[in-house]
Protein backbone atom coordinates (compact mmCIF):
# COMPACT_ATOMS: atom_id res chain seq x y z
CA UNK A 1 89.07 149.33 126.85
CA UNK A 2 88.74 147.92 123.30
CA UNK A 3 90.92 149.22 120.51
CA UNK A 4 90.01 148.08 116.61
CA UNK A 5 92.48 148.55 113.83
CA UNK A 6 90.85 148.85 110.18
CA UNK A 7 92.31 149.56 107.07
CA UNK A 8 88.93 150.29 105.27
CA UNK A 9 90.80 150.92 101.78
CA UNK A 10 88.36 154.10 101.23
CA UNK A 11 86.00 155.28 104.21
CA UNK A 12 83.87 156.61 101.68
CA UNK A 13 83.15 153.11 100.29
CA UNK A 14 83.28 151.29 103.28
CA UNK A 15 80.89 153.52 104.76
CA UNK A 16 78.09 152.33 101.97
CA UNK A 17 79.10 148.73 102.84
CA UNK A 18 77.73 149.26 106.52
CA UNK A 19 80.95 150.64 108.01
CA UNK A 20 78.19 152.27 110.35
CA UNK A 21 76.45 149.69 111.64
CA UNK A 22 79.57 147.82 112.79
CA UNK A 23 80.51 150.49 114.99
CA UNK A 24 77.21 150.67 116.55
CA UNK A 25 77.39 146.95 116.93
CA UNK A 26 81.52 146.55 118.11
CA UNK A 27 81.53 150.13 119.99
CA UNK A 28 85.30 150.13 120.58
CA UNK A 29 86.42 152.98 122.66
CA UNK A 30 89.29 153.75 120.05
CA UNK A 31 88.37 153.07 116.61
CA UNK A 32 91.62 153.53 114.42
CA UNK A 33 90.83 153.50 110.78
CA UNK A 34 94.00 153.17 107.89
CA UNK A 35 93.72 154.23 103.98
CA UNK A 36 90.91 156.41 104.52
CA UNK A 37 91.48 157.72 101.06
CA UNK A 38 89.35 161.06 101.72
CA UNK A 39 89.69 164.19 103.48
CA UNK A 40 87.46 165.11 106.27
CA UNK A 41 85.14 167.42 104.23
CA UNK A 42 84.83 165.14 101.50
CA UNK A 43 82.84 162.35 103.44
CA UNK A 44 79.15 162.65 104.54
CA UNK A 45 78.73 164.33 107.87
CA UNK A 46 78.07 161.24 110.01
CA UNK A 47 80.89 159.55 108.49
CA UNK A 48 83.03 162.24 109.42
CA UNK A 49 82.83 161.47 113.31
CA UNK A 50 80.90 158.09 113.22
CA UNK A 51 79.50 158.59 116.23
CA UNK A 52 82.50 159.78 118.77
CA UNK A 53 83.00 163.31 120.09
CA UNK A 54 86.25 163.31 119.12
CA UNK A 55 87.81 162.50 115.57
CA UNK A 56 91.13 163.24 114.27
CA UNK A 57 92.41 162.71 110.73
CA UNK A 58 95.44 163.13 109.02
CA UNK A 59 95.22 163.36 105.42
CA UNK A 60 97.47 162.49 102.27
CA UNK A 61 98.31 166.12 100.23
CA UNK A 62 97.00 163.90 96.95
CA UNK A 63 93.80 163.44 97.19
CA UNK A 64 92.38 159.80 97.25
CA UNK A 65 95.64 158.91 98.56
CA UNK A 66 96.23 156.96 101.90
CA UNK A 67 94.96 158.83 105.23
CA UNK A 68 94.36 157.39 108.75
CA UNK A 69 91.65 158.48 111.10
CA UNK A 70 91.20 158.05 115.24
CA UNK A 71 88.00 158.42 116.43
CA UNK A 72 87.17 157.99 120.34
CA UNK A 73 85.01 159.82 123.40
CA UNK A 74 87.96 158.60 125.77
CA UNK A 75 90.32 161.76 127.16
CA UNK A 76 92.80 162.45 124.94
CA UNK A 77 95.80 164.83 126.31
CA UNK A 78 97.32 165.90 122.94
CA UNK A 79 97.60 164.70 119.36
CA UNK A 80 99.92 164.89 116.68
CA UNK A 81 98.65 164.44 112.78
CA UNK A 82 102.48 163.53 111.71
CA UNK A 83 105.64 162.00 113.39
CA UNK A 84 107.36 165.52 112.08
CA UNK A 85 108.90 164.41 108.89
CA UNK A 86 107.25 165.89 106.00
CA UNK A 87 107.96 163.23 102.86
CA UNK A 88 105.82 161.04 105.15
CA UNK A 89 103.37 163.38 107.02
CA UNK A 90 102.20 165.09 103.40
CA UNK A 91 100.71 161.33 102.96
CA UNK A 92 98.86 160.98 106.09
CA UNK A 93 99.99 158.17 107.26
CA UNK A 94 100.26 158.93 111.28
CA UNK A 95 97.59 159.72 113.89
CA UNK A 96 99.22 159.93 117.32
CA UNK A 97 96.95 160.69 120.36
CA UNK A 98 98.41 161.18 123.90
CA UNK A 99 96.30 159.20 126.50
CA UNK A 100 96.62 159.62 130.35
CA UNK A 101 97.54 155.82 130.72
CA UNK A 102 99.47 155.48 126.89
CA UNK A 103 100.61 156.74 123.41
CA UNK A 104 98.29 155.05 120.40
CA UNK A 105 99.88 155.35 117.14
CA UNK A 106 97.29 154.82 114.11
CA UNK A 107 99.94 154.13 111.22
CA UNK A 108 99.85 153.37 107.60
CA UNK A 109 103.10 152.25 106.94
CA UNK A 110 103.86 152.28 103.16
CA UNK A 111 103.64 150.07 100.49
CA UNK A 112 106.62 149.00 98.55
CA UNK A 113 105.32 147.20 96.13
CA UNK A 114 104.89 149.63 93.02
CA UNK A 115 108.83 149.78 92.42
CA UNK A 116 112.39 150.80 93.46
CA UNK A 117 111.33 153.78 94.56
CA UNK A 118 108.92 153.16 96.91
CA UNK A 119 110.61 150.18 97.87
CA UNK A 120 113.36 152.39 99.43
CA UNK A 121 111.18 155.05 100.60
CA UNK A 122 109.50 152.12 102.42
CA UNK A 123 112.62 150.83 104.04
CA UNK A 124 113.69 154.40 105.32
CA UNK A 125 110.28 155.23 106.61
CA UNK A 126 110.58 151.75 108.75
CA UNK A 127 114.17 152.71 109.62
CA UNK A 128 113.40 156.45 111.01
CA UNK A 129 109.90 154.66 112.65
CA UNK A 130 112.31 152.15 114.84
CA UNK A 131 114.47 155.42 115.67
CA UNK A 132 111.29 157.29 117.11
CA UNK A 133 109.84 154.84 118.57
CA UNK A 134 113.31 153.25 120.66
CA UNK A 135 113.50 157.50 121.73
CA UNK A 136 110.18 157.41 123.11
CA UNK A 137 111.03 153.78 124.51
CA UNK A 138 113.56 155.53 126.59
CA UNK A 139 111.51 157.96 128.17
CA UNK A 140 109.28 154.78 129.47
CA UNK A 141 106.55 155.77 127.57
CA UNK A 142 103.90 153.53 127.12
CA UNK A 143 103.08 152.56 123.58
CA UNK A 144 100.18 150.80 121.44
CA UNK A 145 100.89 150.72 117.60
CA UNK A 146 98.03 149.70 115.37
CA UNK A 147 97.72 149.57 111.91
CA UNK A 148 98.14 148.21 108.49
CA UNK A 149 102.23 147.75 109.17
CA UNK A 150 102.41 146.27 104.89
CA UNK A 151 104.48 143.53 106.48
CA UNK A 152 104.05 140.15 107.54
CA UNK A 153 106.40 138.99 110.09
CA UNK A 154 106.22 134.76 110.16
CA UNK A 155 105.39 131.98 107.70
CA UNK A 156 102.41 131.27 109.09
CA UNK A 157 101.46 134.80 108.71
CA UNK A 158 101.46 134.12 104.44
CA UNK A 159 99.18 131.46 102.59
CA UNK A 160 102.22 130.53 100.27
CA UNK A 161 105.48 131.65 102.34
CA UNK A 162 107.72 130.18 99.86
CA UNK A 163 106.49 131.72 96.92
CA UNK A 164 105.84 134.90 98.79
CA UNK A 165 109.12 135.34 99.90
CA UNK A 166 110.56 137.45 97.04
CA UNK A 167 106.99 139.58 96.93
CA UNK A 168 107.24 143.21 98.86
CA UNK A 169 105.71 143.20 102.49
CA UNK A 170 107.38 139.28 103.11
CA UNK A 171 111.20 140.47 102.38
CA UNK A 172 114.22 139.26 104.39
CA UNK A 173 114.86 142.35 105.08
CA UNK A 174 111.19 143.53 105.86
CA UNK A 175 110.87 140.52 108.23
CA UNK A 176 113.99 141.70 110.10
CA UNK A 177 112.59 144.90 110.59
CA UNK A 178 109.58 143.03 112.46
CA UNK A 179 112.17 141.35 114.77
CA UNK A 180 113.88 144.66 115.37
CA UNK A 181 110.40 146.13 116.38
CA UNK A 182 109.65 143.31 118.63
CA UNK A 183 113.20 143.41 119.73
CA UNK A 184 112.99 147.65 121.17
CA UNK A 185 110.34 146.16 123.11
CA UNK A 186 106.83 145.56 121.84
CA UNK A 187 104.44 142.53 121.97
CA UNK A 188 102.42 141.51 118.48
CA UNK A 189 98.63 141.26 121.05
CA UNK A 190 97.45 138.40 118.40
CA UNK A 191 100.41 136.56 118.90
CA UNK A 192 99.94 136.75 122.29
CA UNK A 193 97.45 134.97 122.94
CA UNK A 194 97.30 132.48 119.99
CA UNK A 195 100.82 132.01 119.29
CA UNK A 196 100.63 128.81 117.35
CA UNK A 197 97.07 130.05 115.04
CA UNK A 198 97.48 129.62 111.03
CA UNK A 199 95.64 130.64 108.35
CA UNK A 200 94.01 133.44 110.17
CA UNK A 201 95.20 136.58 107.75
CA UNK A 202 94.04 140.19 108.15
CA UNK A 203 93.91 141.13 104.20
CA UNK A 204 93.34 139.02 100.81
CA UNK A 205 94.11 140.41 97.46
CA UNK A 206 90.52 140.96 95.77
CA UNK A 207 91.98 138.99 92.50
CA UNK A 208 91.61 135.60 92.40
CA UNK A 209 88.85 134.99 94.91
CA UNK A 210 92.05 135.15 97.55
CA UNK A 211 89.35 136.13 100.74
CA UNK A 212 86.86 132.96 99.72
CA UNK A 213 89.77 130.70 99.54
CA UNK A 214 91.77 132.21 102.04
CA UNK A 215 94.63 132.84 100.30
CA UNK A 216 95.77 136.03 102.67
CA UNK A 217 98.31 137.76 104.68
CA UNK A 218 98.42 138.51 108.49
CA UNK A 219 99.76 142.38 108.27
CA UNK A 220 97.45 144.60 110.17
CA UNK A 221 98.57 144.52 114.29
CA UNK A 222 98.08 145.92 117.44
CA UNK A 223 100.81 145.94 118.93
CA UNK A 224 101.94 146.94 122.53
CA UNK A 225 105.10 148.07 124.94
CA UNK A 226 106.08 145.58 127.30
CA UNK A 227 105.05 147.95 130.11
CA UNK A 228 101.37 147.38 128.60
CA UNK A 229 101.30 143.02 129.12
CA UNK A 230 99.72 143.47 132.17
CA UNK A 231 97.00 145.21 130.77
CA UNK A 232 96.41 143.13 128.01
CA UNK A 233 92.80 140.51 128.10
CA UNK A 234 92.25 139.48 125.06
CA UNK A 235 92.99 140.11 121.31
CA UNK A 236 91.65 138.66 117.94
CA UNK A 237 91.40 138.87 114.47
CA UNK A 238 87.71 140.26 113.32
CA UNK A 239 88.11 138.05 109.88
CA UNK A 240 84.07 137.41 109.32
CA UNK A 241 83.28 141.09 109.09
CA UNK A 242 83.50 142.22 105.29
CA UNK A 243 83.56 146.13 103.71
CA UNK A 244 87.23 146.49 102.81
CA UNK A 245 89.93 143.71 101.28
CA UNK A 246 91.24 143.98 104.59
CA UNK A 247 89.25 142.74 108.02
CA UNK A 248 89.48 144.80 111.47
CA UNK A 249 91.52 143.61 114.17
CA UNK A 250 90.79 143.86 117.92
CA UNK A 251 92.52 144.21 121.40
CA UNK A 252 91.20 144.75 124.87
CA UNK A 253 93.20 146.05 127.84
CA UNK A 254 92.15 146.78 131.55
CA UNK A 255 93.54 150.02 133.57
């Protein structure tokens, strides 16, 4: 089974940059797109499904605004467009579909970036996240998260970790977060299997020429409950394919 994780940053112009043809070419089973920036009727028709017989999106109150989308022909038991708390649901930032063999949460965590405000919004969204997610931990559930998380968790997961350090998504505090996360339970799939890679990044800023000189950040994961490792064969970072600032990433599990 091959999931890919995409934040397109607008399905509507990713899907003029050939967002099409790369799912005819990749055909992932789950295809879990982040900052759709569109609601369902507002894309053309074969963007709306891309393909699948089954597409689910959850979309930002504001329009333009954030939205993530899940699109698959696997079974899915049951899905939830929210985790159920409405500052964060009204942005569309969850897709969670119920799988006979797991839970796969599409997430757009938030951005910090633009001030105090959503700086603190950002840290309570991650704080009530870990709370959900160590709940459904308990039950043994069995978890994938995948998505543009806003955070990188290690230095070699920055071009410039020194200078980057004070920047939003590479805080102390952010990065502690990450360790708490992996800490309830949950393996980072890249990581996994190339523990030791640098300079492979997921998004580069489009200023600057950042993606041609690789001046990026590593902060869009699939990540996976421990109860999941055995099922994990392979994961990687898609960083050739173009259409969005960001770059898919990939993982592959048997059942």
């Amino acid at each position: 089974m091959k999931i890919v994780s995409w934040n397109v940053n607008g399905i509507r112009a990713c899907y003029k940059k050939g967002l099409m043809d790369y799912v005819m070419a990749e055909s992932p089973d789950i295809l879990c797109l982040q900052e759709t920036k569109a609601h369902r009727e507002q894309v053309e028709s074969e963007a709306q499904t891309l393909g699948y017989s089954q597409s689910h999106w959850s979309s930002a109150v504001r329009k333009g605004y954030s939205g993530v989308a899940t699109f698959t022909d696997i079974k899915i038991d049951a899905v939830d467009l929210g985790m159920g708390i409405q500052q964060y649901d009204s942005e569309g930032r969850f897709v969670i579909t119920r799988h006979p063999e797991f839970d796969l949460y599409n997430i757009y965590f938030p951005n910090g970036g633009s001030g105090e405000q959503r700086h603190l919004f950002k840290q309570q969204f991650l704080k009530d996240l870990l709370s959900h997610l160590k709940a459904e931990l308990s039950l043994d559930k069995k978890i994938i998260v995948v998505g543009d998380y806003n955070i990188a968790h290690r230095e070699e997961d920055v071009y410039d970790p020194v200078r980057l350090s004070k920047e939003s998504g590479f805080l102390p505090e952010e990065r502690a977060w990450f360790e708490q996360f992996l800490s309830l339970g949950f393996i980072d799939t890249f990581r996994h299997f190339q523990p030791e890679a640098q300079g492979r990044y997921t998004w580069w800023s489009y200023r600057e020429l950042a993606r041609v000189n690789n001046r990026g950040w590593r902060i869009d994961y699939i990540c996976v409950s421990e109860n999941l490792k055995k099922h994990l064969v392979k994961a990687d970072i898609q960083d050739q394919i173009e259409g969005s600032d960001h770059c898919p990433v990939v993982a592959e599990l048997e059942f």
